[in-house]
C-alpha atoms as a PDB file:
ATOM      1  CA  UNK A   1      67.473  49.520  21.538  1.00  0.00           C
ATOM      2  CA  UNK A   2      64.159  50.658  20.693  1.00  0.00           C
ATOM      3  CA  UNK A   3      62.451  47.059  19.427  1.00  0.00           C
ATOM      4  CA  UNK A   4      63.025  44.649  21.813  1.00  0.00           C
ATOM      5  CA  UNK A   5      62.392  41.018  20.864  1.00  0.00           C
ATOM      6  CA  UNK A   6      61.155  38.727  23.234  1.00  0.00           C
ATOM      7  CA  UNK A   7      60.395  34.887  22.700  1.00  0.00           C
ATOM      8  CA  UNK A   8      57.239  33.446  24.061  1.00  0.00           C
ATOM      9  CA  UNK A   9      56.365  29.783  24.897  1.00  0.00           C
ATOM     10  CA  UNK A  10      59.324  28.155  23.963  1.00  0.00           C
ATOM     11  CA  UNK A  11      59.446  29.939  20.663  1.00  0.00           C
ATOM     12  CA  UNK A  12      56.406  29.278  18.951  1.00  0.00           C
ATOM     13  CA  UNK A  13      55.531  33.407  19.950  1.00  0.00           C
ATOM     14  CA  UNK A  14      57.524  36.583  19.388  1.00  0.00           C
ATOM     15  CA  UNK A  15      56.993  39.792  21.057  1.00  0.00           C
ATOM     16  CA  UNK A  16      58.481  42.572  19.688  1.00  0.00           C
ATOM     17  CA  UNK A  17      57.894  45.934  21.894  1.00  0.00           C
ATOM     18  CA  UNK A  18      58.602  49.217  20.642  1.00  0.00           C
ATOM     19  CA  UNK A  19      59.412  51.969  23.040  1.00  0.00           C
ATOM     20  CA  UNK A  20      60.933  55.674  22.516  1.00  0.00           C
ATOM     21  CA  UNK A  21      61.808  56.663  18.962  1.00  0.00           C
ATOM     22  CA  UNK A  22      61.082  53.583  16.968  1.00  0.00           C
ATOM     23  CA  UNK A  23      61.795  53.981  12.693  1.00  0.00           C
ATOM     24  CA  UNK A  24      61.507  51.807   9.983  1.00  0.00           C
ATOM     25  CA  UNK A  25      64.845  50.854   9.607  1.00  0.00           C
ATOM     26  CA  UNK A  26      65.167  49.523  13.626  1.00  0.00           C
ATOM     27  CA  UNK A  27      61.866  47.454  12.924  1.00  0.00           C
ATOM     28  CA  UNK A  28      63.595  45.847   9.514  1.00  0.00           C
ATOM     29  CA  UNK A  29      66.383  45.551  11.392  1.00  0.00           C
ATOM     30  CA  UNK A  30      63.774  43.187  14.158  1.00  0.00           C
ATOM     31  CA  UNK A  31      62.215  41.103  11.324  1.00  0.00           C
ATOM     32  CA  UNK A  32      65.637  39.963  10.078  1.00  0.00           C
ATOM     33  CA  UNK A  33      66.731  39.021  13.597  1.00  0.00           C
ATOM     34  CA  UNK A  34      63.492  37.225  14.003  1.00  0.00           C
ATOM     35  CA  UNK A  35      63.647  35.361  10.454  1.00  0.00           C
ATOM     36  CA  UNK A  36      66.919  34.302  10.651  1.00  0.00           C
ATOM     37  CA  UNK A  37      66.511  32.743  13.736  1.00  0.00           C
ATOM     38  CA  UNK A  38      66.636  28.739  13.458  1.00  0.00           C
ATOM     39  CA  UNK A  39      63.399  28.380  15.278  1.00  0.00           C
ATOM     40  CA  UNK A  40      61.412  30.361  12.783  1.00  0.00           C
ATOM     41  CA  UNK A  41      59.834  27.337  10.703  1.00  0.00           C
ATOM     42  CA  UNK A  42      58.242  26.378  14.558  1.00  0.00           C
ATOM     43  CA  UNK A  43      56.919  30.121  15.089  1.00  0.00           C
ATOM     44  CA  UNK A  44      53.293  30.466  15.166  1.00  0.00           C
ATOM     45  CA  UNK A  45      52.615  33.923  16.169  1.00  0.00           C
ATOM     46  CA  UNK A  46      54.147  37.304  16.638  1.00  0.00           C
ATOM     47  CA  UNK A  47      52.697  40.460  18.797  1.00  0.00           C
ATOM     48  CA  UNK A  48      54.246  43.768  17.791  1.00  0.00           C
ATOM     49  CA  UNK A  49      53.213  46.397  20.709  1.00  0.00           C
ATOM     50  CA  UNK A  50      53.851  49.740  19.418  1.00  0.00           C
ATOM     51  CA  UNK A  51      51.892  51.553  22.728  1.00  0.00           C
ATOM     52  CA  UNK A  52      55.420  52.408  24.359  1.00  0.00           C
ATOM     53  CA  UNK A  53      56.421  54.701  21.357  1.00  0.00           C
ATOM     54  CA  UNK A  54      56.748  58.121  22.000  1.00  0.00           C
ATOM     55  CA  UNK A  55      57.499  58.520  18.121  1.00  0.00           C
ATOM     56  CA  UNK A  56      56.934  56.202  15.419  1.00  0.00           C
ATOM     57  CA  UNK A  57      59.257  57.321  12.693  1.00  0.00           C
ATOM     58  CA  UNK A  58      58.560  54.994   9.236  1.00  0.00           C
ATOM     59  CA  UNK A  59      58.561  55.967   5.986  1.00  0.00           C
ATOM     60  CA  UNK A  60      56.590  54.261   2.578  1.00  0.00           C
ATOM     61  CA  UNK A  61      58.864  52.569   1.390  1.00  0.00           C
ATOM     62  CA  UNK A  62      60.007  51.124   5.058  1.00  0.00           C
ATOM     63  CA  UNK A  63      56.501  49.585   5.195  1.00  0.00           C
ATOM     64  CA  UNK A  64      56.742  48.181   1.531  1.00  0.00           C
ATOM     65  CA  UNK A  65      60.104  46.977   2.892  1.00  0.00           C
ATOM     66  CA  UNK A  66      58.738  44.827   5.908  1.00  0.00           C
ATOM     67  CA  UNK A  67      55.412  43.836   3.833  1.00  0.00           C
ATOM     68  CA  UNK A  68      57.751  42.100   1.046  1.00  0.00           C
ATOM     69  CA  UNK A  69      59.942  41.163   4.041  1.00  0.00           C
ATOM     70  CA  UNK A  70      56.912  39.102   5.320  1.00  0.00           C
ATOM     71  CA  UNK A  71      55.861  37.937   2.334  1.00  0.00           C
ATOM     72  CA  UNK A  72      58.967  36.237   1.698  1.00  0.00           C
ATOM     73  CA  UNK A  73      59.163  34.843   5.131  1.00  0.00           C
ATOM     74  CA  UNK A  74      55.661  33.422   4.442  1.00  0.00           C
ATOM     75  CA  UNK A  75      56.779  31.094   2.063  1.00  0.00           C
ATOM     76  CA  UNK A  76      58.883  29.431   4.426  1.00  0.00           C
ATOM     77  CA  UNK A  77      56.612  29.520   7.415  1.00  0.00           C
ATOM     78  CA  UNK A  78      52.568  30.299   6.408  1.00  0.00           C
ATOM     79  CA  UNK A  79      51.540  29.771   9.571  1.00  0.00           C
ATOM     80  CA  UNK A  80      52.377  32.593  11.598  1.00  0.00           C
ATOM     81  CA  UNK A  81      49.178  35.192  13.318  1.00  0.00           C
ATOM     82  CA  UNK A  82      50.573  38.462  13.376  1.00  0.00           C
ATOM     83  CA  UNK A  83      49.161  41.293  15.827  1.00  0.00           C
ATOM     84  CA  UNK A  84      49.871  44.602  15.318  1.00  0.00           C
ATOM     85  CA  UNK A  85      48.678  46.955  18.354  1.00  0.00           C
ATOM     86  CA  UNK A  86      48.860  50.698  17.581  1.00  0.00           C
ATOM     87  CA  UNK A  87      47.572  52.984  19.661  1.00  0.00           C
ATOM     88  CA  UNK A  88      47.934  56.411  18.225  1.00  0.00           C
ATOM     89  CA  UNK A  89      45.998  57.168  14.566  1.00  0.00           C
ATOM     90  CA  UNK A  90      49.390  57.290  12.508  1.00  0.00           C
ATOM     91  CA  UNK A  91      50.557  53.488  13.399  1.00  0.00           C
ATOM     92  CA  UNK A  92      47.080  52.559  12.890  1.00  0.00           C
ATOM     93  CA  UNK A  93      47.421  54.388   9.273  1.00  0.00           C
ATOM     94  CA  UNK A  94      50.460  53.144   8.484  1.00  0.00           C
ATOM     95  CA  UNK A  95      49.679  49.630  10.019  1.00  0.00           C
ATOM     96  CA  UNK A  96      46.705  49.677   7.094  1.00  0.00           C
ATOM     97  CA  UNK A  97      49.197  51.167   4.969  1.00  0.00           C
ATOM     98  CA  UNK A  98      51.325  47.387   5.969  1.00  0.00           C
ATOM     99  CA  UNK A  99      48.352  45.192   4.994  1.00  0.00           C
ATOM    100  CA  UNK A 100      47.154  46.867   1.538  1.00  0.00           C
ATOM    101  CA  UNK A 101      51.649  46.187   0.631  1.00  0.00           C
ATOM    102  CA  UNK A 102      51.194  42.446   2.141  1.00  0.00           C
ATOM    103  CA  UNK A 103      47.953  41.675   0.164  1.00  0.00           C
ATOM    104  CA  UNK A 104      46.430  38.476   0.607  1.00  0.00           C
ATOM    105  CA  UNK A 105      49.755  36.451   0.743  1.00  0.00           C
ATOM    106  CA  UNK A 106      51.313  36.881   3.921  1.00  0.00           C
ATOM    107  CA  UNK A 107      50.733  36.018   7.361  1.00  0.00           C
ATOM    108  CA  UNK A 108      47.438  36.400   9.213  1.00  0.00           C
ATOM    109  CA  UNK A 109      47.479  39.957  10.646  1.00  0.00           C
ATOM    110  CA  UNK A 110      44.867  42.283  12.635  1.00  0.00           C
ATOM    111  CA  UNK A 111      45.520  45.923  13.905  1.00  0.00           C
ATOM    112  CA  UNK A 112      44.390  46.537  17.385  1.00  0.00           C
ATOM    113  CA  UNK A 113      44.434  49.389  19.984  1.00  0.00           C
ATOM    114  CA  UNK A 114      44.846  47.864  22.875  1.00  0.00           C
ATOM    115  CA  UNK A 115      47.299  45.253  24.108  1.00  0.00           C
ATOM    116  CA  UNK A 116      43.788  42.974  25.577  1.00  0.00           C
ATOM    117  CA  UNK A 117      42.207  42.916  22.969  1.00  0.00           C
ATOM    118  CA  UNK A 118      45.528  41.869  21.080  1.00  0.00           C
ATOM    119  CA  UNK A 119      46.213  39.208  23.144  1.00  0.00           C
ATOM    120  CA  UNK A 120      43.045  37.716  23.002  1.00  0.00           C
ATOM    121  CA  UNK A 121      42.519  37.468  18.972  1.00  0.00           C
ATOM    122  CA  UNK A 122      45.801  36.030  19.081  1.00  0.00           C
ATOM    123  CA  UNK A 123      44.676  33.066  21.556  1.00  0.00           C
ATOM    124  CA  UNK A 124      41.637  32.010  19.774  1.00  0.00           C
ATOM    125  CA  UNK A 125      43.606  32.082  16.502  1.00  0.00           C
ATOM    126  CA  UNK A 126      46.093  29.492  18.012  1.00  0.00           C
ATOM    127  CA  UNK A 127      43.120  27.096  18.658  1.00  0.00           C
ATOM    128  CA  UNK A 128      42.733  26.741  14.930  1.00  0.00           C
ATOM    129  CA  UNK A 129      44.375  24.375  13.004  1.00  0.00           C
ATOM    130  CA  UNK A 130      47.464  26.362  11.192  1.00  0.00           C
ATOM    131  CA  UNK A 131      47.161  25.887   7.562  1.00  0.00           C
ATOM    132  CA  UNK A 132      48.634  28.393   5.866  1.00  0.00           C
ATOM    133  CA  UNK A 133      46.801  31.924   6.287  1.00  0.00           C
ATOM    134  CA  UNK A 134      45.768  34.807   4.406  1.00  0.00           C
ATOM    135  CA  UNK A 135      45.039  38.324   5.534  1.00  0.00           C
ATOM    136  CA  UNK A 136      42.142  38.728   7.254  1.00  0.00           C
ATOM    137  CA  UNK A 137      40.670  42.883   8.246  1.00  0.00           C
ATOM    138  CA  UNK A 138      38.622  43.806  10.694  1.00  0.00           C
ATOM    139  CA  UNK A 139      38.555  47.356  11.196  1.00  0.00           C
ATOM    140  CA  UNK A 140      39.384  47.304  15.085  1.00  0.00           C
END
């Protein structure tokens, strides 16, 4: 499978690591697994890592797809940091392509290139209280 989906901390984190051919239909595919899953109202963070991707294969309307997919798993769980890592210039792209679909009401997301880096926004954002989020963009 080329998403696997990996729960973190007793559920409150999800990774989900891409590796091979990844397209938009296996990562719609991921966020359905992930918001059907009865632990979701306790999530509090997800990490997509997109560096083990030797092609990243998603169209348009596969990212309006997964930003309205988020949006309407936002209303059951606001609190939820999302970290998107993307190494090469096209995820990046279409990463910022994600946000500008998911406005201001979904989760609060950042795009990194670098798993570090990644990792570490998403640790100081758990020391905040979790109050429902909005996008925040910080060209990374």
């Amino acid at each position: 499978m080329p998403i696997q989906i990996k729960y973190r901390e007793g559920g409150i984190g999800v990774e989900f690591i891409g590796s091979g051919i990844v397209t938009g239909t296996d990562i719609i595919a991921a966020n359905k697994e992930i918001y059907r899953n009865e632990n979701f109202s306790r999530q509090r963070y997800q990490i997509f890592d997109k560096t083990k991707c030797t092609e990243y294969r998603v169209s348009n309307e596969e990212i309006r797809i997964m930003a309205e997919q988020d949006k309407a798993a936002s209303k059951t769980n606001p609190n939820i940091i999302v970290s998107l890592i993307s190494k090469t210039d096209l995820q990046y792209g279409l990463s910022r392509m994600y946000l500008a679909y998911v406005g201001d009401s979904g989760f609060l997301t950042e795009i990194f290139r670098d798993r570090k880096s990644a990792e570490e926004w998403v640790k100081h954002q758990l020391k905040k209280p979790a109050a429902g989020y909005h996008q925040e963009q910080n060209n990374r």
